[in-house]
C-alpha atoms as a PDB file:
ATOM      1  CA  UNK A   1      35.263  96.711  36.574  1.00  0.00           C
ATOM      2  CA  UNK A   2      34.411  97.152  33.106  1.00  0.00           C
ATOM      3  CA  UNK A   3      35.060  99.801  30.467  1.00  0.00           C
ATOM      4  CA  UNK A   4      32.315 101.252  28.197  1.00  0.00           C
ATOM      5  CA  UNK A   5      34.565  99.139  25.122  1.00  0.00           C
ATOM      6  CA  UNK A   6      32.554  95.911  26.573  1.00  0.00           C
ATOM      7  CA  UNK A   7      29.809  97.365  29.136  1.00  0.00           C
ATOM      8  CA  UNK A   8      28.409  99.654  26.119  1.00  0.00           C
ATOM      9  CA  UNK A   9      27.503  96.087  24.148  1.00  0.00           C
ATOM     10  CA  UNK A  10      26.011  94.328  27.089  1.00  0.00           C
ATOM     11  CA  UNK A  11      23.825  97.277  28.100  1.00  0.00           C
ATOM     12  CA  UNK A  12      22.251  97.863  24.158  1.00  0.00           C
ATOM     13  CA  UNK A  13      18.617  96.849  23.515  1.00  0.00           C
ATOM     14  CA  UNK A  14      18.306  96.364  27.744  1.00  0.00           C
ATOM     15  CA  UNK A  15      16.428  99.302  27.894  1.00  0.00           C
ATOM     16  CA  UNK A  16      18.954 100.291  30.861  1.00  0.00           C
ATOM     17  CA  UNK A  17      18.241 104.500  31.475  1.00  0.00           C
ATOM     18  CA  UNK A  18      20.475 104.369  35.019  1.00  0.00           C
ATOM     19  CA  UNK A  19      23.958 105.928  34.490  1.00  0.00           C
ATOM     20  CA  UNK A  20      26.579 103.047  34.715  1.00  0.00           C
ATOM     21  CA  UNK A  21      29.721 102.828  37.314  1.00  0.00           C
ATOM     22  CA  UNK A  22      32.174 101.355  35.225  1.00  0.00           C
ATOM     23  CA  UNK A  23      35.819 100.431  36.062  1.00  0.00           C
ATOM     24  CA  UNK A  24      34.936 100.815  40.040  1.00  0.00           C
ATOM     25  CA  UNK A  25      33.418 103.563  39.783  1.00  0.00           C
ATOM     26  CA  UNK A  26      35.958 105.142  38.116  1.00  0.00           C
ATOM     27  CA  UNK A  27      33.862 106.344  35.320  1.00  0.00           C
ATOM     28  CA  UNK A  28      29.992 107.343  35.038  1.00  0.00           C
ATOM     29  CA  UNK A  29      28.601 106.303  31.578  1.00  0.00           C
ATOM     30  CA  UNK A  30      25.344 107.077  29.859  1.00  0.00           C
ATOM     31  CA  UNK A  31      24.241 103.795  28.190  1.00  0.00           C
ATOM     32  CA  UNK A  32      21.376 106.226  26.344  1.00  0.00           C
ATOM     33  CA  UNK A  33      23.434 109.050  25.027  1.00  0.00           C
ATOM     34  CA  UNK A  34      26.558 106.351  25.145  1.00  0.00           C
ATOM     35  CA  UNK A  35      28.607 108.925  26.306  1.00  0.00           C
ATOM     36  CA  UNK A  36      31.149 109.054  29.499  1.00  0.00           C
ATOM     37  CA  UNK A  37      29.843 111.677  31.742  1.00  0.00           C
ATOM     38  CA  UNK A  38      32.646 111.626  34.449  1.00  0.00           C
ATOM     39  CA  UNK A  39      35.655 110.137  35.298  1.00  0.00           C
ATOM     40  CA  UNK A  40      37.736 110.221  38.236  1.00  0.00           C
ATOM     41  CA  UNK A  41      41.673 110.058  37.790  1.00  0.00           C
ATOM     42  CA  UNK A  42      44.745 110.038  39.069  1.00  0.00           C
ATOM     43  CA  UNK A  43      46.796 113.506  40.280  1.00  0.00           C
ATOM     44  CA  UNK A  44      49.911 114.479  38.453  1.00  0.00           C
ATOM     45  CA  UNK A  45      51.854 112.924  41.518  1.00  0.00           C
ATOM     46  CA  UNK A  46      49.868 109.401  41.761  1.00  0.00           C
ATOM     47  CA  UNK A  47      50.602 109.742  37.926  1.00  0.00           C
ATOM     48  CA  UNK A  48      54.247 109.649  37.748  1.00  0.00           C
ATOM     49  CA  UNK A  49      54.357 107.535  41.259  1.00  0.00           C
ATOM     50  CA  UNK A  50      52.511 104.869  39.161  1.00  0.00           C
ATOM     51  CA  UNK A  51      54.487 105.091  35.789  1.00  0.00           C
ATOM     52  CA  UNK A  52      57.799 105.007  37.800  1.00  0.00           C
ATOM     53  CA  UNK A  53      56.828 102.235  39.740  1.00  0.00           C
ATOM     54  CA  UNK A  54      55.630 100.446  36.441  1.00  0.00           C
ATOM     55  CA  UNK A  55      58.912 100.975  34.951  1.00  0.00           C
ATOM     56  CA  UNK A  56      60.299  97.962  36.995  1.00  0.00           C
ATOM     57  CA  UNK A  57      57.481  96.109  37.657  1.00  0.00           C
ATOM     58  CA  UNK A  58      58.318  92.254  36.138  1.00  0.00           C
ATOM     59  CA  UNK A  59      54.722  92.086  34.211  1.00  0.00           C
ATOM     60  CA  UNK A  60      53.367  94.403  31.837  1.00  0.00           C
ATOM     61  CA  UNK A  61      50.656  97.109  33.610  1.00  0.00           C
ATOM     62  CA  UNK A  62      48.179  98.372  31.555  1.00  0.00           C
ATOM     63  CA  UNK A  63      47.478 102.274  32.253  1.00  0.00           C
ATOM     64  CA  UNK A  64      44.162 103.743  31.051  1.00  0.00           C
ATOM     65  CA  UNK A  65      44.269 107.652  30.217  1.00  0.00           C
ATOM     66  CA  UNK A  66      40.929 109.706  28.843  1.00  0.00           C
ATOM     67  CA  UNK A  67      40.624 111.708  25.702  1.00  0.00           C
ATOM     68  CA  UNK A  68      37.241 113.031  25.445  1.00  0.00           C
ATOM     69  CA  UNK A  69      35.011 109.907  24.574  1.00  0.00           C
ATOM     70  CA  UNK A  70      38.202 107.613  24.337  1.00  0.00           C
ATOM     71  CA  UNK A  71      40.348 105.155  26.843  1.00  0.00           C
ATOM     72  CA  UNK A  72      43.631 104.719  25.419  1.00  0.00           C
ATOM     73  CA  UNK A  73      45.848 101.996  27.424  1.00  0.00           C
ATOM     74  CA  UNK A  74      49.483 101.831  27.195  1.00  0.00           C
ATOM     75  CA  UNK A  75      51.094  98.924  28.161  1.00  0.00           C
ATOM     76  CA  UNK A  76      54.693  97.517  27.792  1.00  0.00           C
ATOM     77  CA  UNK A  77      54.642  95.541  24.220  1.00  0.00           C
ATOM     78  CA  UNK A  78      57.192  93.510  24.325  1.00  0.00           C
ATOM     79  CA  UNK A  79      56.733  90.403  26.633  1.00  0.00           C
ATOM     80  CA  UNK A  80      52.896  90.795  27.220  1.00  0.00           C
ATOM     81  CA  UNK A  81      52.427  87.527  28.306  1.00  0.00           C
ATOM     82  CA  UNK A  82      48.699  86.673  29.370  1.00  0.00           C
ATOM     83  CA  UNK A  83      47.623  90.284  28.146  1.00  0.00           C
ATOM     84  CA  UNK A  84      47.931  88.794  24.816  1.00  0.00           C
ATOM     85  CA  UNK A  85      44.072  86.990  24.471  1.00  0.00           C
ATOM     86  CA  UNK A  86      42.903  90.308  27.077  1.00  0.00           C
ATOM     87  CA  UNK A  87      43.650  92.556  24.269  1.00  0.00           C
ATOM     88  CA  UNK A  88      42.488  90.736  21.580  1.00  0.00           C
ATOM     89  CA  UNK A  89      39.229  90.148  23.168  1.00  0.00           C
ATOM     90  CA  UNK A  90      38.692  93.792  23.536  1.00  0.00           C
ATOM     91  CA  UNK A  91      40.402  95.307  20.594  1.00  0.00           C
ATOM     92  CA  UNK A  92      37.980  97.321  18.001  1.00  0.00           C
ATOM     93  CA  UNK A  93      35.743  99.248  19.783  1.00  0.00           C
ATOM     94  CA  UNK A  94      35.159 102.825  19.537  1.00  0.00           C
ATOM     95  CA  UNK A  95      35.701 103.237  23.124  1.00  0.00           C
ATOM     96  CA  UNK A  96      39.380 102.003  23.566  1.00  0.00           C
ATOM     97  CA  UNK A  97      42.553 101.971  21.772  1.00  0.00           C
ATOM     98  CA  UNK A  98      45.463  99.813  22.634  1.00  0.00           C
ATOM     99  CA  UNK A  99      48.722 101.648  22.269  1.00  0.00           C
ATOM    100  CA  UNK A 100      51.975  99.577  23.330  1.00  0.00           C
ATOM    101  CA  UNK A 101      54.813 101.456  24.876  1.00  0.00           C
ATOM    102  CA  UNK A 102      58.557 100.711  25.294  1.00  0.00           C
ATOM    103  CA  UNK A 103      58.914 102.886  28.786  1.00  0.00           C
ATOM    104  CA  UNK A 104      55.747 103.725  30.811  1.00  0.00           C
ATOM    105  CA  UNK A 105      57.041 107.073  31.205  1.00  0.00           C
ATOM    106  CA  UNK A 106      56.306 108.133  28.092  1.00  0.00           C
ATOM    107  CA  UNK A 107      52.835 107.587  28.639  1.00  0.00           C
ATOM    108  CA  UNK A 108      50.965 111.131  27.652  1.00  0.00           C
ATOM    109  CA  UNK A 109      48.522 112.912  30.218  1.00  0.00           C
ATOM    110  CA  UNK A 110      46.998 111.228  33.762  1.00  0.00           C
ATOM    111  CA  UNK A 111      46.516 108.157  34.312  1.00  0.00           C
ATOM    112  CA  UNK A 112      42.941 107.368  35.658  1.00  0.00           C
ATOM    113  CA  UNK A 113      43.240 103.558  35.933  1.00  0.00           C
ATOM    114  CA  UNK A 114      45.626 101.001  35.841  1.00  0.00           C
ATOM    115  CA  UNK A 115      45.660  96.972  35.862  1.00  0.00           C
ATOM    116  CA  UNK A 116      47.836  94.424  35.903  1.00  0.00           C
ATOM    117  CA  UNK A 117      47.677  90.653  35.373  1.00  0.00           C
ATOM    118  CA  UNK A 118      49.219  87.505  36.724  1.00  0.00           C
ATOM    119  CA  UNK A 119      50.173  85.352  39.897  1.00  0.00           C
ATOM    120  CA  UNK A 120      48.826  86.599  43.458  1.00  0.00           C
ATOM    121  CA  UNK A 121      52.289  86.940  44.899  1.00  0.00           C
ATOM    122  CA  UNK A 122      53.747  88.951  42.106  1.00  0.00           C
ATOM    123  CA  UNK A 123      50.485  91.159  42.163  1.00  0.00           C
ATOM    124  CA  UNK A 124      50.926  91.706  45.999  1.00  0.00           C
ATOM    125  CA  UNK A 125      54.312  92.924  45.814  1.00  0.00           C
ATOM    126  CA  UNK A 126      53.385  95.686  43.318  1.00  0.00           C
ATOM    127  CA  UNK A 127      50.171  96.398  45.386  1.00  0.00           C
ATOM    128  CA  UNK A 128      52.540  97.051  48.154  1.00  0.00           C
ATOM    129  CA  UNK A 129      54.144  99.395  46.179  1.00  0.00           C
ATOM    130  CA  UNK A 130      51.445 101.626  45.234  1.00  0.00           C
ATOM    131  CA  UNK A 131      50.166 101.810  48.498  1.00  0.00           C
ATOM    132  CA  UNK A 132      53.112 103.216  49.968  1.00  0.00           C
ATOM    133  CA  UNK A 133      53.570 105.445  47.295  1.00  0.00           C
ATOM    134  CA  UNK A 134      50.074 106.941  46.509  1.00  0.00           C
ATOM    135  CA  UNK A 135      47.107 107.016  48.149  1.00  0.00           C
ATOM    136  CA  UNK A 136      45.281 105.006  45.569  1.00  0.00           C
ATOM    137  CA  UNK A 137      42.811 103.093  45.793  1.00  0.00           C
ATOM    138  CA  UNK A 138      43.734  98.957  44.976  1.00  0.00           C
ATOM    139  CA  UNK A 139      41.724  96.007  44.763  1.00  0.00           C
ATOM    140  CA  UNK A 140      43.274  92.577  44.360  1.00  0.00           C
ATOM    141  CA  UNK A 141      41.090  89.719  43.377  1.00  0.00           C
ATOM    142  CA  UNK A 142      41.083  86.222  41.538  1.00  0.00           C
ATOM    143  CA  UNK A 143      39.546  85.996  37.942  1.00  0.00           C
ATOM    144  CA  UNK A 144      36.242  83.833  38.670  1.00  0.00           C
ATOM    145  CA  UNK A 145      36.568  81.487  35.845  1.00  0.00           C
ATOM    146  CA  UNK A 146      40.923  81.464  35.519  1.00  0.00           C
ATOM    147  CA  UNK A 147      42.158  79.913  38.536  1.00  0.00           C
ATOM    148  CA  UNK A 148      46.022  81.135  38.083  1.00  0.00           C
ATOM    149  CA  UNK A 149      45.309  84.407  37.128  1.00  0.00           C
ATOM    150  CA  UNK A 150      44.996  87.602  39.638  1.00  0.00           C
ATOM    151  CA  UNK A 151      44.156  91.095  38.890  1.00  0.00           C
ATOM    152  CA  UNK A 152      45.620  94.269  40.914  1.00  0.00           C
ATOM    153  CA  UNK A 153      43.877  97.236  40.318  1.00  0.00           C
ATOM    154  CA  UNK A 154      44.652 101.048  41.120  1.00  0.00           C
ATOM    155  CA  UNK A 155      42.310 103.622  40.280  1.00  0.00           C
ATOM    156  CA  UNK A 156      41.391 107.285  42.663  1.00  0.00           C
ATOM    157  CA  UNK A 157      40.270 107.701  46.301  1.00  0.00           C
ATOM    158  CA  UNK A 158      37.851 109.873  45.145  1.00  0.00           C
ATOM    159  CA  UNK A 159      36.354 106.980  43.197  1.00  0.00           C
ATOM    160  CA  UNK A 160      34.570 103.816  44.422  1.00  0.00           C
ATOM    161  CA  UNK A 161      31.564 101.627  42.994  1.00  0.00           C
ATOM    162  CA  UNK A 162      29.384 102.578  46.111  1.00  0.00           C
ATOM    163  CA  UNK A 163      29.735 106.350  45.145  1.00  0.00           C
ATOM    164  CA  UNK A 164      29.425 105.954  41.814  1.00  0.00           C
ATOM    165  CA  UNK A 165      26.447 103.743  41.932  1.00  0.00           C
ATOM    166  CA  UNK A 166      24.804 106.577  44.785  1.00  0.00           C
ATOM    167  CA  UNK A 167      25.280 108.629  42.080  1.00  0.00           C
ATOM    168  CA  UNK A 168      23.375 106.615  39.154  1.00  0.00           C
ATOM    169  CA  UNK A 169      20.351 106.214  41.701  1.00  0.00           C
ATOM    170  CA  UNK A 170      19.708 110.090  42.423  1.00  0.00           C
ATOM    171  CA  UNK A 171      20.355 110.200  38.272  1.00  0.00           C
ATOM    172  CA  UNK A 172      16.858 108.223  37.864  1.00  0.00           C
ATOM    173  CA  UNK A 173      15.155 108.844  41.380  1.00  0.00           C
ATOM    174  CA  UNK A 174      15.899 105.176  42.400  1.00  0.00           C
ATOM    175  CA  UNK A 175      14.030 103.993  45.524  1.00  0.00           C
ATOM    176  CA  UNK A 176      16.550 101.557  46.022  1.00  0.00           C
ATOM    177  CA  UNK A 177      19.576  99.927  44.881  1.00  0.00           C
ATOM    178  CA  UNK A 178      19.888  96.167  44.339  1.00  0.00           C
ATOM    179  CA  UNK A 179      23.442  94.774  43.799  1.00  0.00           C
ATOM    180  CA  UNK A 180      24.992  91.743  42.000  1.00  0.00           C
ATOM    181  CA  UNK A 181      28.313  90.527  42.655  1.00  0.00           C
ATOM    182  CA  UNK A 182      30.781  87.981  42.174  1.00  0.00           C
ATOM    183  CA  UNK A 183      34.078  88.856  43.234  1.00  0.00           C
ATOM    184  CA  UNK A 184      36.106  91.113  46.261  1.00  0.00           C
ATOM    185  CA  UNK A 185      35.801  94.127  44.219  1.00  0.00           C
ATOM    186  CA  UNK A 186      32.045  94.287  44.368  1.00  0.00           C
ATOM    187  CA  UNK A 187      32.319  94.420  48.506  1.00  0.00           C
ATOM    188  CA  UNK A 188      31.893  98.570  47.968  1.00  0.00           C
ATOM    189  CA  UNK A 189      28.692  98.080  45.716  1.00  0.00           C
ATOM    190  CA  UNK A 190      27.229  95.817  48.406  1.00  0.00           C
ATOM    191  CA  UNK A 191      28.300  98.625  51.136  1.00  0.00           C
ATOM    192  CA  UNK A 192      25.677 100.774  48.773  1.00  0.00           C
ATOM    193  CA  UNK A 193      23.275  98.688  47.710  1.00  0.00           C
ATOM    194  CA  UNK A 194      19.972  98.076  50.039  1.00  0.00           C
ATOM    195  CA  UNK A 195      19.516  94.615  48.785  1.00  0.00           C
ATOM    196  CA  UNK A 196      22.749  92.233  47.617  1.00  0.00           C
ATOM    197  CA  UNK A 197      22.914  89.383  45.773  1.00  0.00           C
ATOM    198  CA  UNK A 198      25.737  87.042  45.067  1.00  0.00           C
ATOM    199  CA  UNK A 199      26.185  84.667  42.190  1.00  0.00           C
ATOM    200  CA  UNK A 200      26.461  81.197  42.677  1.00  0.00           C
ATOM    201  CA  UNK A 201      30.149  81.154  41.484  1.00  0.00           C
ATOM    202  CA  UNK A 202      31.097  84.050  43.390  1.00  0.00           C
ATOM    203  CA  UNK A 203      33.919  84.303  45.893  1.00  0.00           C
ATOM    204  CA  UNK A 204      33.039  82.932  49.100  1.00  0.00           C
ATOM    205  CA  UNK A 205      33.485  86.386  51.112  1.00  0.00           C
ATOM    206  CA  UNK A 206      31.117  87.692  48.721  1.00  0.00           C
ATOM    207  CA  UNK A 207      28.466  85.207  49.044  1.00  0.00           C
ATOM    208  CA  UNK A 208      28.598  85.630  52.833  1.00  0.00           C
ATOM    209  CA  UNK A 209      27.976  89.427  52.847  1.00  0.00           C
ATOM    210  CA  UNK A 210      24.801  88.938  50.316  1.00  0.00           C
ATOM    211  CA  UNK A 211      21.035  88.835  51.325  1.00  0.00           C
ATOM    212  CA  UNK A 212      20.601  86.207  48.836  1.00  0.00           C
ATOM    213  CA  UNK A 213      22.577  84.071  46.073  1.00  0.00           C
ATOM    214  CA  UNK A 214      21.235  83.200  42.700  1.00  0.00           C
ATOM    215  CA  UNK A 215      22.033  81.213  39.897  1.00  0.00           C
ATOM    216  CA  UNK A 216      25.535  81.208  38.096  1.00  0.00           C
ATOM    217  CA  UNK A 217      26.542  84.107  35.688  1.00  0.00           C
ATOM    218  CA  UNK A 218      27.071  81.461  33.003  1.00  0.00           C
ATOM    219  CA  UNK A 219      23.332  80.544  33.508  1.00  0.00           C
ATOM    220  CA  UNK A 220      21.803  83.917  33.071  1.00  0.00           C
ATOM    221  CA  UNK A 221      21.478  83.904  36.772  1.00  0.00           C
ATOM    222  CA  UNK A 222      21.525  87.824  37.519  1.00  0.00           C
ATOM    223  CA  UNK A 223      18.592  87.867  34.602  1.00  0.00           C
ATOM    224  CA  UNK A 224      16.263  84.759  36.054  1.00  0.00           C
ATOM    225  CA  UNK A 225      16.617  86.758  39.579  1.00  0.00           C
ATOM    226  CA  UNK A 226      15.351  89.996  38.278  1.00  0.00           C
ATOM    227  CA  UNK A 227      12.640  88.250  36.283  1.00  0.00           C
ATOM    228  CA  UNK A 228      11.429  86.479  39.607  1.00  0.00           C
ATOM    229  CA  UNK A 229      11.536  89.803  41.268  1.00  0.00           C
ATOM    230  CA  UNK A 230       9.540  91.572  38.832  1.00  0.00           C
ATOM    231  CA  UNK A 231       6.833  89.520  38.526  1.00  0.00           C
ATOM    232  CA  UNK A 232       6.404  89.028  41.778  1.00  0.00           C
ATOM    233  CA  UNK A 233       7.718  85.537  42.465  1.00  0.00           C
ATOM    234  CA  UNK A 234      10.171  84.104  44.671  1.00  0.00           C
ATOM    235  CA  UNK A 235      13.565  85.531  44.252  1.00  0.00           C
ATOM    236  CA  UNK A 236      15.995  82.139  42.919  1.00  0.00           C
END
C-alpha cells in the first residue's frame, strides 16, 4: 500500500528491475527509470461521490490526486488528529506533496486514492458509505504494529495488487511470482502469486492462506527468506 514517496527509498541500491504495484495496485512504478508508468483512478462520479461523502466524515480523509510524476494529498487541516506523525514521516520527498484543505470539495482533478485513519467502528461506517455510493474498491485492515489504529482504503475496480503485480511479471518475463504479506490487504497479491509467504507478525487470516511463514518484518525476515531460497537452502 505504499506510494513511490517511501517505496522509491526502500527499492534503491536493491537492484530491483520488476515494475512495482504500489498503493494496491493502484499505481505501476519503475524503480529503474523512477518514474510512475500507470495509475488507475477514480471516475468523475466516484470523484465527487468520495469528496461529498468526505465532507462529513468525523476524521480527516486523505485524497491522493496525480500530476505527472507527483501525488498531491489533500486532507482536512484543521483537527488532523493521528495524521499528524503520518505526515511528518512522509513529508519531503519528490514524489508527494501534502496540501491541507478546508472543504474536500475543493480538491482539484480525480481522485485516484483515498485513506483514512482511526478506530475500526468509525472506519466501517464510512466504508459503508463508499460502498453504497461507488463501486470502489475498499480494504479495511489493522496497522500491524499500532493496535488502536485502522486504515480504510478506497482506490478503482479496475485496480488490484494481483493485476498489478500480473502485470510487473510479463514486464520482466517472470516464471513465477512469490508473495510476502502481512496484513488483509495483501489477500489479492496471494490470489496472484504462485508461492505465498506470510510474516511472522502478520494477521492471522493471512498466515493461514500462505504456503509458508518466515521471520518477522522487524527481523529482516522477507530478506533471510529470499537469501535461503537463493542459495538453495531451506526456506525459514
Amino acid at each position: 500500500a505504499r506510494s513511490p514517496a517511501t517505496a522509491a527509498a526502500l527499492l534503491a541500491g536493491t537492484g530491483a528491475n520488476a515494475p512495482a504495484a504500489l498503493m494496491n495496485g493502484v499505481l505501476l512504478f519503475d524503480p529503474v527509470r523512477e518514474r510512475i508508468l500507470r495509475s488507475e483512478g477514480f471516475s468523475r462520479a466516484e470523484t465527487a461521490a468520495v469528496l461529498s461523502l468526505a465532507r462529513g466524515w468525523p476524521l480527516p480523509a486523505m485524497i491522493y490526486t496525480r500530476s505527472d510524476q507527483t501525488l498531491t494529498v489533500f486532507y482536512r487541516g484543521a483537527d488532523a488528529g493521528c495524521l499528524d506523525g503520518f505526515i511528518a514521516a512522509r513529508s519531503g520527498s519528490r514524489w508527494k506533496r501534502w496540501q491541507p484543505t478546508k472543504d474536500y470539495l475543493s480538491v482539484p482533478g480525480e481522485a485516484l486514492y483515498a485513506a483514512v485513519l482511526g478506530p475500526r467502528e468509525i472506519l466501517a461506517a464510512l466504508e459503508a458509505d463508499v460502498k453504497k455510493a461507488t463501486a470502489l474498491h475498499t480494504v479495511l485492515y489493522r496497522e500491524v504494529d499500532r493496535e488502536n489504529v485502522w486504515v480504510f482504503e478506497a482506490f478503482s475496480a479496475r485496480a488490484s495488487k494481483a493485476e498489478a503485480i500480473r502485470a510487473s511479471a510479463r514486464a520482466v518475463g517472470a516464471e513465477r511470482i512469490v508473495a510476502f504479506g502481512d496484513n488483509l490487504n495483501d489477500l489479492p497479491l496471494f490470489e496472484a502469486a504462485d508461492v505465498r509467504v506470510a510474516v511472522a507478525n502478520a494477521v492471522p487470516r493471512l498466515k493461514a492462506e500462505a504456503d509458508f511463514v518466515c521471520g518477522a518484518n522487524t527481523e529482516d525476515g522477507v530478506v533471510r527468506w529470499i537469501e535461503a531460497e537463493l542459495s538453495g537452502g531451506p526456506a525459514l
